[in-house]
C-alpha atoms as a PDB file:
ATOM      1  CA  UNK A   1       0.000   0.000   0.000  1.00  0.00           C
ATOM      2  CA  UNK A   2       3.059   2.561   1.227  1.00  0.00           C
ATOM      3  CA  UNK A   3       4.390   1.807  -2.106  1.00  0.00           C
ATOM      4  CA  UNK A   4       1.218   2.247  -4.121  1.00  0.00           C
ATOM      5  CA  UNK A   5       0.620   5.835  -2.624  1.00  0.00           C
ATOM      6  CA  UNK A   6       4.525   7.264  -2.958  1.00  0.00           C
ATOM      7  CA  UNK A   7       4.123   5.934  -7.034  1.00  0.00           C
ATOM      8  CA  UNK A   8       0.582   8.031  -7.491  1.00  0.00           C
ATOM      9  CA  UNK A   9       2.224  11.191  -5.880  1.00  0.00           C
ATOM     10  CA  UNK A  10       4.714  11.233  -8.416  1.00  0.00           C
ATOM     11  CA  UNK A  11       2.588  10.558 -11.140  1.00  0.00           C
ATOM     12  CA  UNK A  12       0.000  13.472  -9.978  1.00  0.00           C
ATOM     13  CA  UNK A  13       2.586  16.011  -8.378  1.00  0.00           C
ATOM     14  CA  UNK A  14       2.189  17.578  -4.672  1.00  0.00           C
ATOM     15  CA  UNK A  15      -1.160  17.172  -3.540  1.00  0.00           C
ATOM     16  CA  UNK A  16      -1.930  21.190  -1.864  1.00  0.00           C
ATOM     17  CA  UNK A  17      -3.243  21.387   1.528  1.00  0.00           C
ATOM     18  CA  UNK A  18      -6.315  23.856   1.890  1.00  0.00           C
ATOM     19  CA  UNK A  19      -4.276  25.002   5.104  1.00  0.00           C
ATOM     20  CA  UNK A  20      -2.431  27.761   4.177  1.00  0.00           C
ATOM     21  CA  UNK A  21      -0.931  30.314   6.245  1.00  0.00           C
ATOM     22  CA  UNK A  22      -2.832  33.739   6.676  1.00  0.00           C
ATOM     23  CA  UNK A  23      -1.453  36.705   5.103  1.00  0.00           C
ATOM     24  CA  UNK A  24       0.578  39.011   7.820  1.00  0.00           C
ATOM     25  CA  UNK A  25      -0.205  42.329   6.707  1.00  0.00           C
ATOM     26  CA  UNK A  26      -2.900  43.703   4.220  1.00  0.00           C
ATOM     27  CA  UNK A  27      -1.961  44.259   0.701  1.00  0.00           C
ATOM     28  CA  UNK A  28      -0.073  47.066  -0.087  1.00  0.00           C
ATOM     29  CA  UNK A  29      -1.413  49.470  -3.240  1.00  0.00           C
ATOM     30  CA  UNK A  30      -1.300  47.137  -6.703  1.00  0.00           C
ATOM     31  CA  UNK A  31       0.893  50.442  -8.239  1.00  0.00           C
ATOM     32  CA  UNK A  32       3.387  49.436  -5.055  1.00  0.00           C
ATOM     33  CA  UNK A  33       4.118  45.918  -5.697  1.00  0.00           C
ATOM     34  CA  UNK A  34       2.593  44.287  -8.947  1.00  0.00           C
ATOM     35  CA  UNK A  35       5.052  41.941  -9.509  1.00  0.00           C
ATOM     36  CA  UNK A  36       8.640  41.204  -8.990  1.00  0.00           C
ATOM     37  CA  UNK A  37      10.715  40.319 -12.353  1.00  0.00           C
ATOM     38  CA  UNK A  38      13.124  37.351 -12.386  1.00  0.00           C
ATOM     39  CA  UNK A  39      14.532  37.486 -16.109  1.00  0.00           C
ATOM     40  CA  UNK A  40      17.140  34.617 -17.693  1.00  0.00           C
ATOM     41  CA  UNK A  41      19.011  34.136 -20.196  1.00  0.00           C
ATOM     42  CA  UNK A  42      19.182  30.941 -21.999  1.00  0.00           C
ATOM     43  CA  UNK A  43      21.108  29.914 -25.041  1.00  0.00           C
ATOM     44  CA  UNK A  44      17.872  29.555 -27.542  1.00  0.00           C
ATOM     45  CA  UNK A  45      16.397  32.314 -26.201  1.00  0.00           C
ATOM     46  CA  UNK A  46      14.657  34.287 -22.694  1.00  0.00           C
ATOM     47  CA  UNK A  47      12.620  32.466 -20.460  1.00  0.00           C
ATOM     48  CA  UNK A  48      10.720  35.419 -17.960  1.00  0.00           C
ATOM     49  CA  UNK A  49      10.090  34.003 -14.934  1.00  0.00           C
ATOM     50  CA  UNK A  50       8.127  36.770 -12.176  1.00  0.00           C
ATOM     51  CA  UNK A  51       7.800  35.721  -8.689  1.00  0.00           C
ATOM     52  CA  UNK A  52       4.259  37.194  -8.063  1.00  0.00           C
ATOM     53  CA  UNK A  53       4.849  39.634  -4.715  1.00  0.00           C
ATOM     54  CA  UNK A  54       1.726  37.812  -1.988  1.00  0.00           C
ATOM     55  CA  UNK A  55       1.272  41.156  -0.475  1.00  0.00           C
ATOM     56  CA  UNK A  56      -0.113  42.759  -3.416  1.00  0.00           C
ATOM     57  CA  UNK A  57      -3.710  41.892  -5.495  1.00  0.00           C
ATOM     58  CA  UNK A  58      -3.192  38.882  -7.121  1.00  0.00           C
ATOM     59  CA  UNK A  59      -5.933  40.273  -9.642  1.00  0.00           C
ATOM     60  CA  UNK A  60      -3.944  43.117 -10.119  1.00  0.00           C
ATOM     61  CA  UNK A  61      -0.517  41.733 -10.207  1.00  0.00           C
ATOM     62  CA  UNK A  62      -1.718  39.309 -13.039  1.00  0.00           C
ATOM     63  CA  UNK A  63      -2.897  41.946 -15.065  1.00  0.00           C
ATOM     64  CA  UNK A  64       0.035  43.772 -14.773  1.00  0.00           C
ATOM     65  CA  UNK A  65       2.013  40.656 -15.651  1.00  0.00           C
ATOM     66  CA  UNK A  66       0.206  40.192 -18.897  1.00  0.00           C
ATOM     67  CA  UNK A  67       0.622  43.346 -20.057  1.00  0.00           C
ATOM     68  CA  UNK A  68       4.523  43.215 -19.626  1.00  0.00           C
ATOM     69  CA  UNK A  69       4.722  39.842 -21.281  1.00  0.00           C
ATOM     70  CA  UNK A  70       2.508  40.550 -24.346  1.00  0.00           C
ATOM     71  CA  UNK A  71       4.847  43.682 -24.758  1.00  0.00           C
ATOM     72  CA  UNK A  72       7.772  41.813 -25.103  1.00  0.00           C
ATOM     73  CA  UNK A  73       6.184  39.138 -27.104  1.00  0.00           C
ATOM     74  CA  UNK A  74       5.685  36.639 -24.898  1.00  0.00           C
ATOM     75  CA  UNK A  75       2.882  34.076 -23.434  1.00  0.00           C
ATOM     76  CA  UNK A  76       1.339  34.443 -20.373  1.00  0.00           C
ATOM     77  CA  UNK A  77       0.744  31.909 -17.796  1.00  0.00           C
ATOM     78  CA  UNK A  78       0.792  31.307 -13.746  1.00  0.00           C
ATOM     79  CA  UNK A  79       2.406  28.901 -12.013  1.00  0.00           C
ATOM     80  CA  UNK A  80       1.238  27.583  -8.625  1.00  0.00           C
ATOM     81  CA  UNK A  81       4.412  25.997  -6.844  1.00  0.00           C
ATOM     82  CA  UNK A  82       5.605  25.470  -3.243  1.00  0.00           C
ATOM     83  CA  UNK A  83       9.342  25.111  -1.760  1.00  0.00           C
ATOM     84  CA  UNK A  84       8.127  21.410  -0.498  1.00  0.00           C
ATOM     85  CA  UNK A  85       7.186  20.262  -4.001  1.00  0.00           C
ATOM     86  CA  UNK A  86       9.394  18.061  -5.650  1.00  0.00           C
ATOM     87  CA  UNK A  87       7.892  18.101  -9.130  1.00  0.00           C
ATOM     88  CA  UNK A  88       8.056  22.179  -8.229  1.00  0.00           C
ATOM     89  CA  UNK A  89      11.673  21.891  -7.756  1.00  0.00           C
ATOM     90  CA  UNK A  90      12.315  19.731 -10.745  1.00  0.00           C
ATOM     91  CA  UNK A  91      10.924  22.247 -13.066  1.00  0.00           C
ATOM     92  CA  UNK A  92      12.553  25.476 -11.238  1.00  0.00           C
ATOM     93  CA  UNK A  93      16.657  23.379 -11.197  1.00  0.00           C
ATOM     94  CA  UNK A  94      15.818  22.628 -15.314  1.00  0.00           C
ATOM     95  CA  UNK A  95      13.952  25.464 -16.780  1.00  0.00           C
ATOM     96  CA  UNK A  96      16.460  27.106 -17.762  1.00  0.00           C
ATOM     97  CA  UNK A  97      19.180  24.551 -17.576  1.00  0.00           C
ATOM     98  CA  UNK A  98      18.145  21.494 -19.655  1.00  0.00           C
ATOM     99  CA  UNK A  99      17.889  22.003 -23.510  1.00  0.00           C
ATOM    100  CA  UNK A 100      14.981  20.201 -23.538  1.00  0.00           C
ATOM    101  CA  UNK A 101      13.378  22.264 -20.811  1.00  0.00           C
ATOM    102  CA  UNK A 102      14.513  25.539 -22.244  1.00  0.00           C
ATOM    103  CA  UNK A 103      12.285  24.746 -26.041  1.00  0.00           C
ATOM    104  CA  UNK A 104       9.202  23.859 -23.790  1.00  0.00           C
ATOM    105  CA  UNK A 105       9.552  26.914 -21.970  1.00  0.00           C
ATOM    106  CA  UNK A 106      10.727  29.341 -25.212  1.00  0.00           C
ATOM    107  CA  UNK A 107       8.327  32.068 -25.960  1.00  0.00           C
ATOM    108  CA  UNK A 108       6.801  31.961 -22.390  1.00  0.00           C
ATOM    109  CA  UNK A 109       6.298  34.323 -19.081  1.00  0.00           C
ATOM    110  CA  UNK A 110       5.730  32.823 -16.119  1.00  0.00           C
ATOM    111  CA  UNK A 111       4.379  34.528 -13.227  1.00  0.00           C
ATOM    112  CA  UNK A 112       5.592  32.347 -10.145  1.00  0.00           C
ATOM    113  CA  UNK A 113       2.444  32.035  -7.121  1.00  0.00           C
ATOM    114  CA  UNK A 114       4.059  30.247  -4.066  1.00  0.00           C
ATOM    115  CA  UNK A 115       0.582  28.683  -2.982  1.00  0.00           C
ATOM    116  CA  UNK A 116       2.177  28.707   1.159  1.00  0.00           C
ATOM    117  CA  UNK A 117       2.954  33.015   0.767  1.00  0.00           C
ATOM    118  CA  UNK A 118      -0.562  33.839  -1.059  1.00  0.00           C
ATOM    119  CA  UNK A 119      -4.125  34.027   0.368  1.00  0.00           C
ATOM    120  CA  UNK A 120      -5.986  31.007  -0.529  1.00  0.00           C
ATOM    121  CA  UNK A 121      -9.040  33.014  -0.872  1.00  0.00           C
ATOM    122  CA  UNK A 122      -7.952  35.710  -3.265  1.00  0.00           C
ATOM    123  CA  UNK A 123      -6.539  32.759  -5.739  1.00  0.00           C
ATOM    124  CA  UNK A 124      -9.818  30.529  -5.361  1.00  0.00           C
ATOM    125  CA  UNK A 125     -11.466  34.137  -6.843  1.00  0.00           C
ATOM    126  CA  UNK A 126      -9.588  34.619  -9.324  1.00  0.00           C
ATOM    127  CA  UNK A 127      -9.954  31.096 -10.731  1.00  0.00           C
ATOM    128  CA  UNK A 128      -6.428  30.092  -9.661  1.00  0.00           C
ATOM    129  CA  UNK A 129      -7.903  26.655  -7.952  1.00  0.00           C
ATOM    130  CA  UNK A 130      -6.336  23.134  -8.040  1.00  0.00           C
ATOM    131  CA  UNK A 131      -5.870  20.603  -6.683  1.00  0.00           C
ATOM    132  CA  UNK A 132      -2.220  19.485  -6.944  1.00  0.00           C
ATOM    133  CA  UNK A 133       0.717  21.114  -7.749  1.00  0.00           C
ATOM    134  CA  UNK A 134       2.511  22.297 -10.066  1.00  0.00           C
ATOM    135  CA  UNK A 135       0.081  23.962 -12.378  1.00  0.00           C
ATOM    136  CA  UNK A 136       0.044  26.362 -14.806  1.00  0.00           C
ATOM    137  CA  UNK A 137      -2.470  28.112 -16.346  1.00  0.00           C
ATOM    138  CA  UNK A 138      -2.877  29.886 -19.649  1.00  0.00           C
ATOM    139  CA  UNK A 139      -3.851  33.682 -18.851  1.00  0.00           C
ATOM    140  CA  UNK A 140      -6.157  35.884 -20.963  1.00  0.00           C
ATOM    141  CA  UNK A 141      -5.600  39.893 -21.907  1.00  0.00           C
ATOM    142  CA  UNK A 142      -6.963  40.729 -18.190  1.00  0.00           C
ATOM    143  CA  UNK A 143      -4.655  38.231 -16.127  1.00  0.00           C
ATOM    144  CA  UNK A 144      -7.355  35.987 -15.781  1.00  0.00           C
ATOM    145  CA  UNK A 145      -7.086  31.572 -16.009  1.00  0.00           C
ATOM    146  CA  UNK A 146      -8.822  31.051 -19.427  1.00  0.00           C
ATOM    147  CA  UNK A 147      -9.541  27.337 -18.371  1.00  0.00           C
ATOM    148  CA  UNK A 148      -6.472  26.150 -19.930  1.00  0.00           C
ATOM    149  CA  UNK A 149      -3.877  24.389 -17.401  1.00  0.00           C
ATOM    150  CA  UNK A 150      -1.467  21.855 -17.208  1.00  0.00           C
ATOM    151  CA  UNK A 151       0.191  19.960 -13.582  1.00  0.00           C
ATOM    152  CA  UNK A 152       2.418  17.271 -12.769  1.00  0.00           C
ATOM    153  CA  UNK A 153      -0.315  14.589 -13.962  1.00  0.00           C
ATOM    154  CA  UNK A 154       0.902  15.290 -16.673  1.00  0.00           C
ATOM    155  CA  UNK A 155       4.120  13.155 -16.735  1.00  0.00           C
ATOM    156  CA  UNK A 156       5.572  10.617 -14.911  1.00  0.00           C
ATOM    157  CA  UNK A 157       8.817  10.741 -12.865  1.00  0.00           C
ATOM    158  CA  UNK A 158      10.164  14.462 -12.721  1.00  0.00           C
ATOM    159  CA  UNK A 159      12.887  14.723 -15.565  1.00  0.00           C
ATOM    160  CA  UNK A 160      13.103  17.223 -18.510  1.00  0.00           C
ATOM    161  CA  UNK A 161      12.728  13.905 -20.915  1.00  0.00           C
ATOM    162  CA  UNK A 162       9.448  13.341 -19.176  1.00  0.00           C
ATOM    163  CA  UNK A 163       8.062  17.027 -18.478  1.00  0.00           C
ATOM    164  CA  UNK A 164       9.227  18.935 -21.825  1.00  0.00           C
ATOM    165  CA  UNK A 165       7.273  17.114 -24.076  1.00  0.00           C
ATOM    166  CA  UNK A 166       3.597  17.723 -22.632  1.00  0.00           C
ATOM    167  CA  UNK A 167       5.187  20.827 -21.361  1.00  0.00           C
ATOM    168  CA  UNK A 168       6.007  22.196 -24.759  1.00  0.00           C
ATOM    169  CA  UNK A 169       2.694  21.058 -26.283  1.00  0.00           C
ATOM    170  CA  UNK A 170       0.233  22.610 -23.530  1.00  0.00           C
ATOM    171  CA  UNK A 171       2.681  25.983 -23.754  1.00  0.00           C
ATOM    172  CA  UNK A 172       2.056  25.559 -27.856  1.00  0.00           C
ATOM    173  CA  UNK A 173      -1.358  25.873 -27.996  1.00  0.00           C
END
């Protein structure tokens, strides 16, 4: 049974607690703190990664988000991680690292949510909901999930010859 349960986390990715830590203060002005840019350089091209500041409107910071990417020609999507995730810390060490991650992830902008620093409650709004992580979502014009997502179901064990692939295809669409 022990072994059973270890091989379906893996498959599915970290399963996320609905116990989340309250936000400390209240959110500071959107204008303040929208979002907090994390750019790389990679050999076939940028990969824009934002860490998404948890003190500030997640409605707002999205939006904000979406309009930077689409000015630099890029596609939008959130990412729901955690520092305790595995499959989380898979993709963050090979993003930009692994050739194979770096295609699946060319042409993107992803705005990083750390699901343990956000309110719960202001993501469930927004549409930001799920069940397991990692996920990403596609995000419309407005910063908003259009339906579209992709999480760690999605592959098997956690290595760029297993994740690029249905990476690369969800982020082609």
């Amino acid at each position: 049974m022990k072994r059973t349960l270890l091989v379906a986390l893996v498959v599915v990715g970290c399963a996320k607690t609905s116990e989340q830590p309250p936000a400390s203060k209240p959110a500071e002005p959107a204008a303040a703190t929208a979002t907090k840019v994390v750019s790389q350089q990679s050999g076939s091209g940028d990969l824009a990664w934002h860490t998404v500041d948890p003190k500030a409107p997640v409605a707002d910071s999205l939006a904000s988000f979406v309009k930077d990417a689409k000015a630099a020609g890029l596609k939008p999507y959130a990412y729901l991680h955690a520092s305790w995730c595995g499959p989380c810390n898979a993709i963050e060490k090979t993003h930009a690292a692994d050739p194979q991650m770096v295609d699946a992830f060319k042409g993107t902008a992803i705005a990083m949510i750390d699901i343990d620093a956000a309110d719960s409650k202001a993501l469930d709004a927004h549409g930001l909901q799920s069940s397991a992580i990692p996920v990403f979502f596609t995000l419309d014009d407005a910063g908003k999930p259009t339906g579209a997502k992709i999480d760690g179901g999605a592959w098997g064990d956690n290595i760029p010859a297993n994740m690029a692939p249905p990476l690369k295809a969800f982020f082609s669409k």
